[in-house]
PDB file of N, CA and C in Angstrom:
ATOM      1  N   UNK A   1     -47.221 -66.027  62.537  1.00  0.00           N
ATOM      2  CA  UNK A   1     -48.630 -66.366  62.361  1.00  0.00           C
ATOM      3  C   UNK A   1     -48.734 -67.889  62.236  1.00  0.00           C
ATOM      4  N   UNK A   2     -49.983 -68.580  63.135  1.00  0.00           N
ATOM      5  CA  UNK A   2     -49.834 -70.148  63.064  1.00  0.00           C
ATOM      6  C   UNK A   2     -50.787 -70.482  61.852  1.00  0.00           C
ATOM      7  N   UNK A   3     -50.806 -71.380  61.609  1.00  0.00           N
ATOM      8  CA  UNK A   3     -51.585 -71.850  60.810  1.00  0.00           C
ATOM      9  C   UNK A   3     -53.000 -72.035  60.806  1.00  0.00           C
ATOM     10  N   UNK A   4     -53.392 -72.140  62.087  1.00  0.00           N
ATOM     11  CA  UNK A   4     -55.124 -71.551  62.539  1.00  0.00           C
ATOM     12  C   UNK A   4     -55.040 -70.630  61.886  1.00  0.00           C
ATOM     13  N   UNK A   5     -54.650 -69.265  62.240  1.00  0.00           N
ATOM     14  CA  UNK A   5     -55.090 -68.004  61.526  1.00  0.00           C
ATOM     15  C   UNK A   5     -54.798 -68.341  60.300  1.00  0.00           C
ATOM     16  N   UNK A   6     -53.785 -68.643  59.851  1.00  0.00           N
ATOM     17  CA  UNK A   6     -53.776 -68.473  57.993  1.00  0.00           C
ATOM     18  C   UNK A   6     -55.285 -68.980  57.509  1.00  0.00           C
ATOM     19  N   UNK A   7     -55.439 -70.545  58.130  1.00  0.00           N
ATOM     20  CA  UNK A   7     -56.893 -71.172  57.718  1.00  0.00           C
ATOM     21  C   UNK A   7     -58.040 -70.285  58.049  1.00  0.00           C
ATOM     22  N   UNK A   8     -57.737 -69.450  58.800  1.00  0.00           N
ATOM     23  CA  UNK A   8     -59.672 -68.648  58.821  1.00  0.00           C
ATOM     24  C   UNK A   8     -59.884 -67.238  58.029  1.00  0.00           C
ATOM     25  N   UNK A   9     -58.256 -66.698  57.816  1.00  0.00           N
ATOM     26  CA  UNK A   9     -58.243 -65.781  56.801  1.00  0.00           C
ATOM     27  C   UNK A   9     -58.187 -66.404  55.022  1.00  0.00           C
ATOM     28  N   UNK A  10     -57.559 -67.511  55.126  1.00  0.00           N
ATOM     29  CA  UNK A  10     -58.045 -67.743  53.348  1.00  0.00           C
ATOM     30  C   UNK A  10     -59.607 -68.057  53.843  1.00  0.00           C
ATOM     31  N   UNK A  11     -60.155 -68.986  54.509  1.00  0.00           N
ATOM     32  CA  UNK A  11     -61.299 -69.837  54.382  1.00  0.00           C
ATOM     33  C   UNK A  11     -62.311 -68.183  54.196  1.00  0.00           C
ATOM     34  N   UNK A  12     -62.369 -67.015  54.682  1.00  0.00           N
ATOM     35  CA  UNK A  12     -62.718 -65.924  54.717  1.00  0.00           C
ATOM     36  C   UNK A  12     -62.426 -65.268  53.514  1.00  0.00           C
ATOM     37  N   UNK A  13     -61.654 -64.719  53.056  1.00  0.00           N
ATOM     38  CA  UNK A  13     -61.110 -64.424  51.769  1.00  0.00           C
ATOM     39  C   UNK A  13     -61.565 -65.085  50.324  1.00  0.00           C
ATOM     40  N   UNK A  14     -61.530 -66.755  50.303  1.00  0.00           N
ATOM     41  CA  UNK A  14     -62.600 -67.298  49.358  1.00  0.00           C
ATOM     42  C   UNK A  14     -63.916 -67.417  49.506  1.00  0.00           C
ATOM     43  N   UNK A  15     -64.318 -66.939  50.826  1.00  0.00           N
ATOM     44  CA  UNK A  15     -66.122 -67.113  50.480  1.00  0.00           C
ATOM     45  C   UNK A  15     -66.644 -65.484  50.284  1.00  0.00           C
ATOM     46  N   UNK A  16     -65.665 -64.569  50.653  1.00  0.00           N
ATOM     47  CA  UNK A  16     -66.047 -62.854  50.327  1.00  0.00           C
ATOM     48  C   UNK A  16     -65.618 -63.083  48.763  1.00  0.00           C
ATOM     49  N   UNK A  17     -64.504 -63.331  48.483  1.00  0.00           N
ATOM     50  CA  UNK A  17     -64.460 -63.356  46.920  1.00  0.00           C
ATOM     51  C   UNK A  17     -65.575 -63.765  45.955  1.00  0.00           C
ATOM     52  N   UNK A  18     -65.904 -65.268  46.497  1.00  0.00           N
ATOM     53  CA  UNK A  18     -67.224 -65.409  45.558  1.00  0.00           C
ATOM     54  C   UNK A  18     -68.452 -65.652  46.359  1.00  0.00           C
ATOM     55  N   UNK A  19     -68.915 -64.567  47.233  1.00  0.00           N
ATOM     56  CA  UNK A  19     -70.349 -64.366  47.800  1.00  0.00           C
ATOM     57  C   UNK A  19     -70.459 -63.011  46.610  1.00  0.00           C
ATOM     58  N   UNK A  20     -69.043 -61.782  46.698  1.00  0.00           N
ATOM     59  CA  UNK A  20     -69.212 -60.595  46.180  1.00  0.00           C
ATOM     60  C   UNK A  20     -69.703 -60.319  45.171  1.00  0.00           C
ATOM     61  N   UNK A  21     -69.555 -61.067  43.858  1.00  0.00           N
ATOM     62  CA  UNK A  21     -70.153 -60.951  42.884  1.00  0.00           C
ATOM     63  C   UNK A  21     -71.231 -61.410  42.491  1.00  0.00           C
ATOM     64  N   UNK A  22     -71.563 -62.453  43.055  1.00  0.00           N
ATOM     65  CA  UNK A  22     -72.726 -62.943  43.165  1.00  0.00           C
ATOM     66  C   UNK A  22     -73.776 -62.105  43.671  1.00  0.00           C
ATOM     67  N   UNK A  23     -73.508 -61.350  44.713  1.00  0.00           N
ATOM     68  CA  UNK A  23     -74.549 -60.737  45.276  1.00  0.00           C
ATOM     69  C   UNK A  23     -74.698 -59.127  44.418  1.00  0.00           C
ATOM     70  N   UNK A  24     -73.707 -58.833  43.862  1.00  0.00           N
ATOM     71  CA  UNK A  24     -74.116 -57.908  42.789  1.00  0.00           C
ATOM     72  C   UNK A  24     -75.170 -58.095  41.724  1.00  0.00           C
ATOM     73  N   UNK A  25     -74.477 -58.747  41.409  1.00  0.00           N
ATOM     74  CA  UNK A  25     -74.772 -59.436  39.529  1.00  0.00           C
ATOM     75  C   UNK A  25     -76.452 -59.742  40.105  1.00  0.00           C
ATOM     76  N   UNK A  26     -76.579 -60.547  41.334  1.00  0.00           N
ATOM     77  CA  UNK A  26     -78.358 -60.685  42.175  1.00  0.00           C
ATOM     78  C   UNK A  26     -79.017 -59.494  41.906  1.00  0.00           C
ATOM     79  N   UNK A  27     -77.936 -58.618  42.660  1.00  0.00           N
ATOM     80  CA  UNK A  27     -79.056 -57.276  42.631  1.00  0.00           C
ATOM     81  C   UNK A  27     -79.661 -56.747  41.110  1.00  0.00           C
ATOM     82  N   UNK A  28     -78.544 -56.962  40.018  1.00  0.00           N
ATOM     83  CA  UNK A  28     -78.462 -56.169  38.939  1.00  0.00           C
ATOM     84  C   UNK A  28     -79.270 -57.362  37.792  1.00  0.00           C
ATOM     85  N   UNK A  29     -79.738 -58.449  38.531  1.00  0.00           N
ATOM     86  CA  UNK A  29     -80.981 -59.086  37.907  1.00  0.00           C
ATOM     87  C   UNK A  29     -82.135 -58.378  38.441  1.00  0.00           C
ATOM     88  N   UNK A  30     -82.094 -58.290  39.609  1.00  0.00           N
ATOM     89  CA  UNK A  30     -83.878 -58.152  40.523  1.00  0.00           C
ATOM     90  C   UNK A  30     -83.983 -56.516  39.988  1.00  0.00           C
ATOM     91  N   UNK A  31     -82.994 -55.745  39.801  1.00  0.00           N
ATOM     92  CA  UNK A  31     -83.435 -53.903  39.420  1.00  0.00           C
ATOM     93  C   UNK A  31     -83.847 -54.293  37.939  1.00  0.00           C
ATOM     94  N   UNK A  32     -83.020 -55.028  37.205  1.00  0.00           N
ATOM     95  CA  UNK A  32     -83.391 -54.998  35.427  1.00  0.00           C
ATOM     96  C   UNK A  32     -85.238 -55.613  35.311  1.00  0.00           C
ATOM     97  N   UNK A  33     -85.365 -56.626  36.350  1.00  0.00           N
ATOM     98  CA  UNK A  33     -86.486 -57.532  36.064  1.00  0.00           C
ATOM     99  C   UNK A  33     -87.461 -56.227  36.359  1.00  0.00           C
ATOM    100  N   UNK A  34     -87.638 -55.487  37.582  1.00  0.00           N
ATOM    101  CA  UNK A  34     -88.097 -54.960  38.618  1.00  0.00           C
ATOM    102  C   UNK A  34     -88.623 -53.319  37.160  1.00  0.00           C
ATOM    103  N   UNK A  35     -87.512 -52.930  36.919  1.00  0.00           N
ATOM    104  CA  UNK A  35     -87.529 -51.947  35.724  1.00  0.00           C
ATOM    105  C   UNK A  35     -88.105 -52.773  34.223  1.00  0.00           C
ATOM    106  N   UNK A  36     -88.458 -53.737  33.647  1.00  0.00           N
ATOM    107  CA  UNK A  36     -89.180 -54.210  33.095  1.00  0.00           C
ATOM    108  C   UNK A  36     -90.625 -54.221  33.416  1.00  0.00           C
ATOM    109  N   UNK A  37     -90.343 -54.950  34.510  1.00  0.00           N
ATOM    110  CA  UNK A  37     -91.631 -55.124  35.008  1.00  0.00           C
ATOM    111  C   UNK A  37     -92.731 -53.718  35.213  1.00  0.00           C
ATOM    112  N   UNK A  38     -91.951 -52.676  35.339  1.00  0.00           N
ATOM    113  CA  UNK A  38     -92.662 -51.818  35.590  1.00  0.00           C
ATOM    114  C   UNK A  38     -92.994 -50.576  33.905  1.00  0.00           C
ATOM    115  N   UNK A  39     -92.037 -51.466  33.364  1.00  0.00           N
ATOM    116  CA  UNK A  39     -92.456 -51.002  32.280  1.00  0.00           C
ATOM    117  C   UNK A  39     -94.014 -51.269  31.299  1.00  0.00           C
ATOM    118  N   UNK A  40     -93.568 -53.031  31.724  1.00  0.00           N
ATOM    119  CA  UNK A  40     -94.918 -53.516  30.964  1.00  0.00           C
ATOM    120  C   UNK A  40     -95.043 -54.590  31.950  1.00  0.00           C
ATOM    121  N   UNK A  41     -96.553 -53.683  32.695  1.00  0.00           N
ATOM    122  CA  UNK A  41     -97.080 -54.664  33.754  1.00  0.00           C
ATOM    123  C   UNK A  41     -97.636 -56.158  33.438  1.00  0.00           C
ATOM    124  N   UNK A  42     -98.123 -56.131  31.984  1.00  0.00           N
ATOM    125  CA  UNK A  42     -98.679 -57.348  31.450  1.00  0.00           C
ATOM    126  C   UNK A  42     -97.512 -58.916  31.353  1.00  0.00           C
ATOM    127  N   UNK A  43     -96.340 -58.184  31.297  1.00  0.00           N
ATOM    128  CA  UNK A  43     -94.988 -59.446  31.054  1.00  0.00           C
ATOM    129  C   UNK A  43     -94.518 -59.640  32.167  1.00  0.00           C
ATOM    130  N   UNK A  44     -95.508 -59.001  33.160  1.00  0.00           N
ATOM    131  CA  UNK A  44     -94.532 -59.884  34.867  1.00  0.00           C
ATOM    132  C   UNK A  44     -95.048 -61.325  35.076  1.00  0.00           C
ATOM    133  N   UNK A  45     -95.866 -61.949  34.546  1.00  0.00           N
ATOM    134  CA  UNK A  45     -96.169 -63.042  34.763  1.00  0.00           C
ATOM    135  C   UNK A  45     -95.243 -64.143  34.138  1.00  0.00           C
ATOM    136  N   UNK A  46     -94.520 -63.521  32.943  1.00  0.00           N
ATOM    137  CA  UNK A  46     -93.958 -64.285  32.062  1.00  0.00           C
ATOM    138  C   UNK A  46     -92.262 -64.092  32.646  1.00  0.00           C
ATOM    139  N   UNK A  47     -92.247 -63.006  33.097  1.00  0.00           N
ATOM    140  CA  UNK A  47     -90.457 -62.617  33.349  1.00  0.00           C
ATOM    141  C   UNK A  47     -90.480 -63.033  35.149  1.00  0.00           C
ATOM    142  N   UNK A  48     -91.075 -63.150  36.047  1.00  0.00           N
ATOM    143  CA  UNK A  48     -91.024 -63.316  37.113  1.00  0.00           C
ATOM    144  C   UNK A  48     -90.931 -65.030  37.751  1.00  0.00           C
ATOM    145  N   UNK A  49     -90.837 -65.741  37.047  1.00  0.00           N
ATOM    146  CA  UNK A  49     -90.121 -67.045  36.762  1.00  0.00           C
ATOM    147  C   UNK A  49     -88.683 -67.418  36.223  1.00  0.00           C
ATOM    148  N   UNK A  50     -88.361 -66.254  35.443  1.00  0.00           N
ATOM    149  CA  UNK A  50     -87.122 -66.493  34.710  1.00  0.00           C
ATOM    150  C   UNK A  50     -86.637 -65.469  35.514  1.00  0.00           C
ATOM    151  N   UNK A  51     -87.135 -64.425  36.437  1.00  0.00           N
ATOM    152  CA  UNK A  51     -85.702 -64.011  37.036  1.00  0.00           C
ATOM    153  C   UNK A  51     -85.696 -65.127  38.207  1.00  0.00           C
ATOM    154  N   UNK A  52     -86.097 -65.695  38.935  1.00  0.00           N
ATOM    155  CA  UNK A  52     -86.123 -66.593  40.077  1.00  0.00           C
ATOM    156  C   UNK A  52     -84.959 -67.261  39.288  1.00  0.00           C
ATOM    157  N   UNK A  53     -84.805 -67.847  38.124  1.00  0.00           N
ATOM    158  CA  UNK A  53     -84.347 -68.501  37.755  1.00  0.00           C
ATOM    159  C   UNK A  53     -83.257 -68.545  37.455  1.00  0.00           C
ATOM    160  N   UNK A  54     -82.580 -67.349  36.688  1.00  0.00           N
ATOM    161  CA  UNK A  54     -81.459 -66.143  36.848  1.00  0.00           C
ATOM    162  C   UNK A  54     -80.767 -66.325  38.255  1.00  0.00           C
ATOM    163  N   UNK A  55     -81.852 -65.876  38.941  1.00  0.00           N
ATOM    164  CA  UNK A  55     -80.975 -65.520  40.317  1.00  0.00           C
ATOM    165  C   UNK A  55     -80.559 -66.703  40.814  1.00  0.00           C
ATOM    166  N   UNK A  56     -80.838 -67.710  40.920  1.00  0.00           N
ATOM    167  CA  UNK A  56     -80.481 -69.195  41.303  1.00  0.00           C
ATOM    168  C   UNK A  56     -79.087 -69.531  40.640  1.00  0.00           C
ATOM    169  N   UNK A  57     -79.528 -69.607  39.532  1.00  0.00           N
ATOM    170  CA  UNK A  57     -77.678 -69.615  39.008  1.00  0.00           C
ATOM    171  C   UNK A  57     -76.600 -68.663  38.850  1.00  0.00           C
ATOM    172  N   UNK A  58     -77.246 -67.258  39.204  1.00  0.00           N
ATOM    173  CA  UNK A  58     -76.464 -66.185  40.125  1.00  0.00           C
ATOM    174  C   UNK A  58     -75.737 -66.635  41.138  1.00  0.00           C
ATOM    175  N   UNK A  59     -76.624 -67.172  42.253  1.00  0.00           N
ATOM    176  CA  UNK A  59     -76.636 -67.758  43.380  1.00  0.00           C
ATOM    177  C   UNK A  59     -75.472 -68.972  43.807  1.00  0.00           C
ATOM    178  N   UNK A  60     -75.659 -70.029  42.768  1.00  0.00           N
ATOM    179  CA  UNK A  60     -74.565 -71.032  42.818  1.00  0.00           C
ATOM    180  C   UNK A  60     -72.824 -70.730  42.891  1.00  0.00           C
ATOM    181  N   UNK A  61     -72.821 -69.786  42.982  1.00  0.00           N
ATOM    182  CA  UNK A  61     -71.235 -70.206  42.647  1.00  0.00           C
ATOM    183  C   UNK A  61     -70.786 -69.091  44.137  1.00  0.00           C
ATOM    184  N   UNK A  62     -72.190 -68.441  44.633  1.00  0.00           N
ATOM    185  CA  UNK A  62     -71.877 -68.028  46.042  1.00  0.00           C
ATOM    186  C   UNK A  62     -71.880 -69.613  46.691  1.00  0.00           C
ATOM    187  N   UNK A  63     -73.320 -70.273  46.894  1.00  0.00           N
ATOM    188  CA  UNK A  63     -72.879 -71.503  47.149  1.00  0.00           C
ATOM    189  C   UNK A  63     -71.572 -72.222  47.644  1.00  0.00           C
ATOM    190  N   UNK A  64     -70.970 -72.162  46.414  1.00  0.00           N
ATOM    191  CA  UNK A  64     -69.840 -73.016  46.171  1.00  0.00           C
ATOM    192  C   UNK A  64     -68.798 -72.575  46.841  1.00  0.00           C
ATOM    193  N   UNK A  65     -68.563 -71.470  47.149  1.00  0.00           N
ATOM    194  CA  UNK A  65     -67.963 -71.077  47.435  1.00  0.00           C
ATOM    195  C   UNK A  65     -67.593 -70.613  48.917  1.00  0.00           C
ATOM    196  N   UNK A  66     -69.220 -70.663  49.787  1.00  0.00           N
ATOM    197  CA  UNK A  66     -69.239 -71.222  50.858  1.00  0.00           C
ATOM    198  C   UNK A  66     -68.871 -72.555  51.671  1.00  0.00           C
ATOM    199  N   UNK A  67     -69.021 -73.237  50.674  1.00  0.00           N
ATOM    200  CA  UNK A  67     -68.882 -74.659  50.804  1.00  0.00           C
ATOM    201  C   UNK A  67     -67.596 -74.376  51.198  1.00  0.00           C
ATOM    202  N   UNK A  68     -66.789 -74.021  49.563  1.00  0.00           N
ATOM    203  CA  UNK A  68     -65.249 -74.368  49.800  1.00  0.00           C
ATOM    204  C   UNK A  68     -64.413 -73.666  51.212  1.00  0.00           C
ATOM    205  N   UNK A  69     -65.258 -72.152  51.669  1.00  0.00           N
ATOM    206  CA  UNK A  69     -64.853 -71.685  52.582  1.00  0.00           C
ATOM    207  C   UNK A  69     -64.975 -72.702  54.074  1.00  0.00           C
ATOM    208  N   UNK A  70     -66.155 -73.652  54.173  1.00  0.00           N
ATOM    209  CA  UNK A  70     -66.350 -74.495  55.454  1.00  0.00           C
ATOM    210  C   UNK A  70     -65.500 -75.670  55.348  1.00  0.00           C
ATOM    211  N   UNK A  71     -64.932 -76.282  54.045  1.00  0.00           N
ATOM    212  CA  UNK A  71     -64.160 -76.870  54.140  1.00  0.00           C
ATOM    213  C   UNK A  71     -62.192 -76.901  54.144  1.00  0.00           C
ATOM    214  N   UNK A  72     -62.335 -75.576  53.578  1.00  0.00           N
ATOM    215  CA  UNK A  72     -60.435 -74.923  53.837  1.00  0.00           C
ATOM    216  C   UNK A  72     -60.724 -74.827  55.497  1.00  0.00           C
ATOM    217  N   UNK A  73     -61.858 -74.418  56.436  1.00  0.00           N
ATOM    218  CA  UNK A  73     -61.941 -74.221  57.713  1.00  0.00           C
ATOM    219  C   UNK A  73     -61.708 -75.614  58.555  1.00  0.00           C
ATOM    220  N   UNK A  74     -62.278 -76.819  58.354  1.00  0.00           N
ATOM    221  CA  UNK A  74     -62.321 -77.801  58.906  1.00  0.00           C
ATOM    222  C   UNK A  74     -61.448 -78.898  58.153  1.00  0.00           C
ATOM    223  N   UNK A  75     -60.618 -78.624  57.246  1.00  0.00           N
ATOM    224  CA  UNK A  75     -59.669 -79.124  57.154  1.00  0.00           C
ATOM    225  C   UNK A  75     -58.237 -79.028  57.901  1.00  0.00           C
TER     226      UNK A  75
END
């Protein structure tokens, strides 16, 4: 195996590693907010900012981790 392939299977391997949890832990904000929300329609105004907000720093470390995947690639 040359070293091209090694580089597109790690660069692949670290951005599934941390897209995966990220995109859980996303979902398992938007069902908790989503099941609040439908509990007490009056507090979606107040909780529907703070999950945006949640999910954003959910979000970052998929980010990052894309990043690091485009750069193990083009290195």
């Amino acid at each position: 195996m040359d070293l091209e392939a090694i580089k597109y299977i790690v660069a692949g391997v670290t951005v599934m590693l941390g897209i995966m949890p990220s995109a859980i832990f996303e979902g398992k904000i938007g069902v908790a907010a989503m099941e609040a929300m439908g509990r007490n329609p009056s507090a979606g105004a107040e909780m529907f900012p703070r999950m945006i907000v949640a999910m954003a720093i959910t979000e970052s470390p998929a980010i990052f981790a894309f990043v690091m995947g485009i750069i193990i690639l083009f290195s």
